[in-house]
Structure formats: C-alpha cells, structure tokens
C-alpha atoms as a PDB file:
ATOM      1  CA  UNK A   1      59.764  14.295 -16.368  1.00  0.00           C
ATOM      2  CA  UNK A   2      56.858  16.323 -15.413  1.00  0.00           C
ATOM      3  CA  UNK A   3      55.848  16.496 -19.058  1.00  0.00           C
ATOM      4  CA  UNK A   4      55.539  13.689 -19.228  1.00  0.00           C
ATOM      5  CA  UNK A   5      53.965  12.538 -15.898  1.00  0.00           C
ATOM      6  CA  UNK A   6      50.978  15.535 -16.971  1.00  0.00           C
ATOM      7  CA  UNK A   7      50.685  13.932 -20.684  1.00  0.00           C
ATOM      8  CA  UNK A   8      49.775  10.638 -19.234  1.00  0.00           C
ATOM      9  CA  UNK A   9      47.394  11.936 -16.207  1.00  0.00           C
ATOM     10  CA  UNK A  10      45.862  14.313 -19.223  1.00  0.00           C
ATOM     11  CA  UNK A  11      45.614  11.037 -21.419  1.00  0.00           C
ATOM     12  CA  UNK A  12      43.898   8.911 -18.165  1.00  0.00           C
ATOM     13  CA  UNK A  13      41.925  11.877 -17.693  1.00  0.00           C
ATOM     14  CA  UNK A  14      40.730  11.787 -21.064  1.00  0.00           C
ATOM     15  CA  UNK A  15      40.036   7.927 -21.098  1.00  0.00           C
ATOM     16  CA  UNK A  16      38.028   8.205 -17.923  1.00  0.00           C
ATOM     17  CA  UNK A  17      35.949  10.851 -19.366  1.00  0.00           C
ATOM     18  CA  UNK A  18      35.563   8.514 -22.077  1.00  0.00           C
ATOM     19  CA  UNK A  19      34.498   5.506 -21.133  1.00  0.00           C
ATOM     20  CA  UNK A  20      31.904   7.826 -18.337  1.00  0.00           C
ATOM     21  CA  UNK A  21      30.626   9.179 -21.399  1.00  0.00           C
ATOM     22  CA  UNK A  22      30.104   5.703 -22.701  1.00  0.00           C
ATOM     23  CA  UNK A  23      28.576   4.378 -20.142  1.00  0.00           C
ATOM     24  CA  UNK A  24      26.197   7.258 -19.854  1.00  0.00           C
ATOM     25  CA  UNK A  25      25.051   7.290 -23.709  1.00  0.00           C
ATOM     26  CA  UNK A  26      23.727   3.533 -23.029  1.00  0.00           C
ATOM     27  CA  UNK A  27      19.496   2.776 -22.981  1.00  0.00           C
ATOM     28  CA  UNK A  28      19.237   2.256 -19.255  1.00  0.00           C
ATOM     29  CA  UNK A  29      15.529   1.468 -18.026  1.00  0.00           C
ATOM     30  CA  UNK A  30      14.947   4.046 -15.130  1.00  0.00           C
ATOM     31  CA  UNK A  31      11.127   3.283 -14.930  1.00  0.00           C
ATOM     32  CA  UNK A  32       9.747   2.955 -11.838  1.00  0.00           C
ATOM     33  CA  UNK A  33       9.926  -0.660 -10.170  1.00  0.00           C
ATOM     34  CA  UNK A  34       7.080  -2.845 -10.574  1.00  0.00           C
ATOM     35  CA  UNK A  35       7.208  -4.708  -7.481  1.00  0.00           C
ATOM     36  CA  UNK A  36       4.950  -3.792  -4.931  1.00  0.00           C
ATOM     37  CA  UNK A  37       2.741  -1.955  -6.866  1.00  0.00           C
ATOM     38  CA  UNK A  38      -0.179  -3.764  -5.991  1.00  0.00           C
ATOM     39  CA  UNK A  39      -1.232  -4.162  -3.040  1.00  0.00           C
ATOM     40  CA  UNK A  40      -4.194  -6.179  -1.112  1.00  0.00           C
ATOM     41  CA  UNK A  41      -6.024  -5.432   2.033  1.00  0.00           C
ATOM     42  CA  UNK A  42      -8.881  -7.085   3.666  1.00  0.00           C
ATOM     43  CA  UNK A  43     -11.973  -5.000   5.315  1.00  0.00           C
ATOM     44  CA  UNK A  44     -15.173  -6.640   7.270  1.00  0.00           C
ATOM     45  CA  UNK A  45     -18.376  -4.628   9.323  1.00  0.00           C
ATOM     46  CA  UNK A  46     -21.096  -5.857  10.868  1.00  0.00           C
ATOM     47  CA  UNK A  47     -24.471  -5.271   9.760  1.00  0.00           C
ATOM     48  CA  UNK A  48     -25.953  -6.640  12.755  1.00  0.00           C
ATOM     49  CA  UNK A  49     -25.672  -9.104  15.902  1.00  0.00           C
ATOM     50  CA  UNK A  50     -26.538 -12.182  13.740  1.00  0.00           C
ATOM     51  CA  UNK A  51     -24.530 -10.772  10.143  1.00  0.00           C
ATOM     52  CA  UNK A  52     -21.393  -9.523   9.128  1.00  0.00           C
ATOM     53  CA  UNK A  53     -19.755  -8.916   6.172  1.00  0.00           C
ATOM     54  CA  UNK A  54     -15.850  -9.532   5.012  1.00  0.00           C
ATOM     55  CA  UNK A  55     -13.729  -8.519   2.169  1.00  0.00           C
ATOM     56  CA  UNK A  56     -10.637  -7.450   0.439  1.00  0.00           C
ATOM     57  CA  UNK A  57      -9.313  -4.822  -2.069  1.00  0.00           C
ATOM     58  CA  UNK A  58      -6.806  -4.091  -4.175  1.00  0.00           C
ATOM     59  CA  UNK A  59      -4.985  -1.103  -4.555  1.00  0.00           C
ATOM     60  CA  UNK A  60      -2.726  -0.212  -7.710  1.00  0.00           C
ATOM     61  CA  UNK A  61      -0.016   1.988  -6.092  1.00  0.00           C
ATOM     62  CA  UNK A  62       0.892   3.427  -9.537  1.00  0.00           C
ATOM     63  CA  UNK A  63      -3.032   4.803 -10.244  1.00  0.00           C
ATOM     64  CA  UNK A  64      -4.326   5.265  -6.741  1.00  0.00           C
ATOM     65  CA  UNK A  65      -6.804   2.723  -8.657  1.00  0.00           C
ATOM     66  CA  UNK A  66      -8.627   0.498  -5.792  1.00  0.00           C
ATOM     67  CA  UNK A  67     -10.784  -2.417  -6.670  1.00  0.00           C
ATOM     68  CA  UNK A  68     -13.062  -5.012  -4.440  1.00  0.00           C
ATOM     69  CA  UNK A  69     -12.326  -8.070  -5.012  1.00  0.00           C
ATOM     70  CA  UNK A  70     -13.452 -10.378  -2.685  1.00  0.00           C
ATOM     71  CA  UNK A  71     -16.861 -10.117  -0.382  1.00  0.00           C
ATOM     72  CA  UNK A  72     -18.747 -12.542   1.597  1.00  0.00           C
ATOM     73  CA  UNK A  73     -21.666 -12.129   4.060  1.00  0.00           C
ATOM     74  CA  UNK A  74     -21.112 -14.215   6.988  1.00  0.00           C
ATOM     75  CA  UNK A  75     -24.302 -15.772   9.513  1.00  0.00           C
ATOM     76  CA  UNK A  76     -23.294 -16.101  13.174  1.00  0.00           C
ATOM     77  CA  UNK A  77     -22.571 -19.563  12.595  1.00  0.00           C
ATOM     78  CA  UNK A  78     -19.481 -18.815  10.445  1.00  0.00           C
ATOM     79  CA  UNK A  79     -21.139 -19.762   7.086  1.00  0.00           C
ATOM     80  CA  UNK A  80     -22.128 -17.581   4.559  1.00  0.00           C
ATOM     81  CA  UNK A  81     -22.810 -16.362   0.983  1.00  0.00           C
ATOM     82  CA  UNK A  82     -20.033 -15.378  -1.419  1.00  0.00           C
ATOM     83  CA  UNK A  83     -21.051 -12.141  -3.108  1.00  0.00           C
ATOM     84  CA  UNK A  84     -17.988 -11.312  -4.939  1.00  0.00           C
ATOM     85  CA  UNK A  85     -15.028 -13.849  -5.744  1.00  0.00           C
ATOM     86  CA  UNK A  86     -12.528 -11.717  -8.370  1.00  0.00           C
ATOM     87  CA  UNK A  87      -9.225 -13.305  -6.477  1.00  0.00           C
ATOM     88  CA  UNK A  88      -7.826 -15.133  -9.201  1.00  0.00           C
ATOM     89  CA  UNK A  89      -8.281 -12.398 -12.054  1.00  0.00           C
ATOM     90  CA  UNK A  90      -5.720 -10.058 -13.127  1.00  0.00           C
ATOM     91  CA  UNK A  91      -6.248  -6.549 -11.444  1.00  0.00           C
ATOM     92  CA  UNK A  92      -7.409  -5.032 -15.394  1.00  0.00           C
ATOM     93  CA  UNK A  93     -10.347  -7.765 -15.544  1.00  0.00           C
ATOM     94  CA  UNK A  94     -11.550  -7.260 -12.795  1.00  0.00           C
ATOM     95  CA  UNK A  95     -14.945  -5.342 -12.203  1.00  0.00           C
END
C-alpha cells in the first residue's frame, strides 16, 4: 500500500516537474513594457512684462532622450507666434 501510494506521488512528482519544465523552455517576451515610455510635459517663462514664452517636451523614459516639441511666444494680449509646432510627429522625426 505504501508502495504504491510513493510510486504514484513519485510519478505526479515527476509530471509536475515536467510540464514546469515545459512551460519554462517556451519564448516568453520579458522586454520591458512599452507603455508609458514617453512622456510629455509643458514649460513657459517670461521674458518680460509684455512677453512670455510656452512650451512642451518630450521625454523618452527608455533613453533619458528629451525633445522640444512645441514653443510659442505669447504678447500680453494672449496672441502670439508659433516658433516650433513638432506635436503631430513621431518622437524619432522630430528635431
């Protein structure tokens, strides 16, 4: 009886150990996630009482690479010039 109760926890055992090594020998994509790797933050200083200027960036999390992307330099009557407009480019055409 106890035979045969180790022969079939020896044989479960051995099917565990198995299919773990199965499992394990598969191509499993452990690359870092690619969400949230970029990510965009705006920025603005005044250059004086009448002028100020605005912008974002964008930062590439995996690279520490940052880029501007966006400026504008805005009058005191909230219109202004568009120096840089890159918002709609992918982050590797941008300048």
């Amino acid at each position: 009886m106890i035979k045969s109760r180790l022969l079939w926890m020896f044989f479960g055992a051995l099917s565990l150990l198995t299919v773990l090594l199965l499992v394990g020998a598969t191509d499993i994509d452990i690359s870092a996630p690619n969400y949230g790797r970029y990510q965009i933050s705006s920025w603005s200083t005044r250059v004086n009482n009448n002028k100020a200027v605005v912008g974002a960036f964008v930062l590439d999390t995996a690279t520490g690479e940052t880029k501007n992307v966006y400026t504008r330099l805005v009058n005191a009557d909230g219109m202004g010039k568009v120096l840089r407009n890159d918002l709609h480019k992918t982050f590797f055409n941008m300048k």
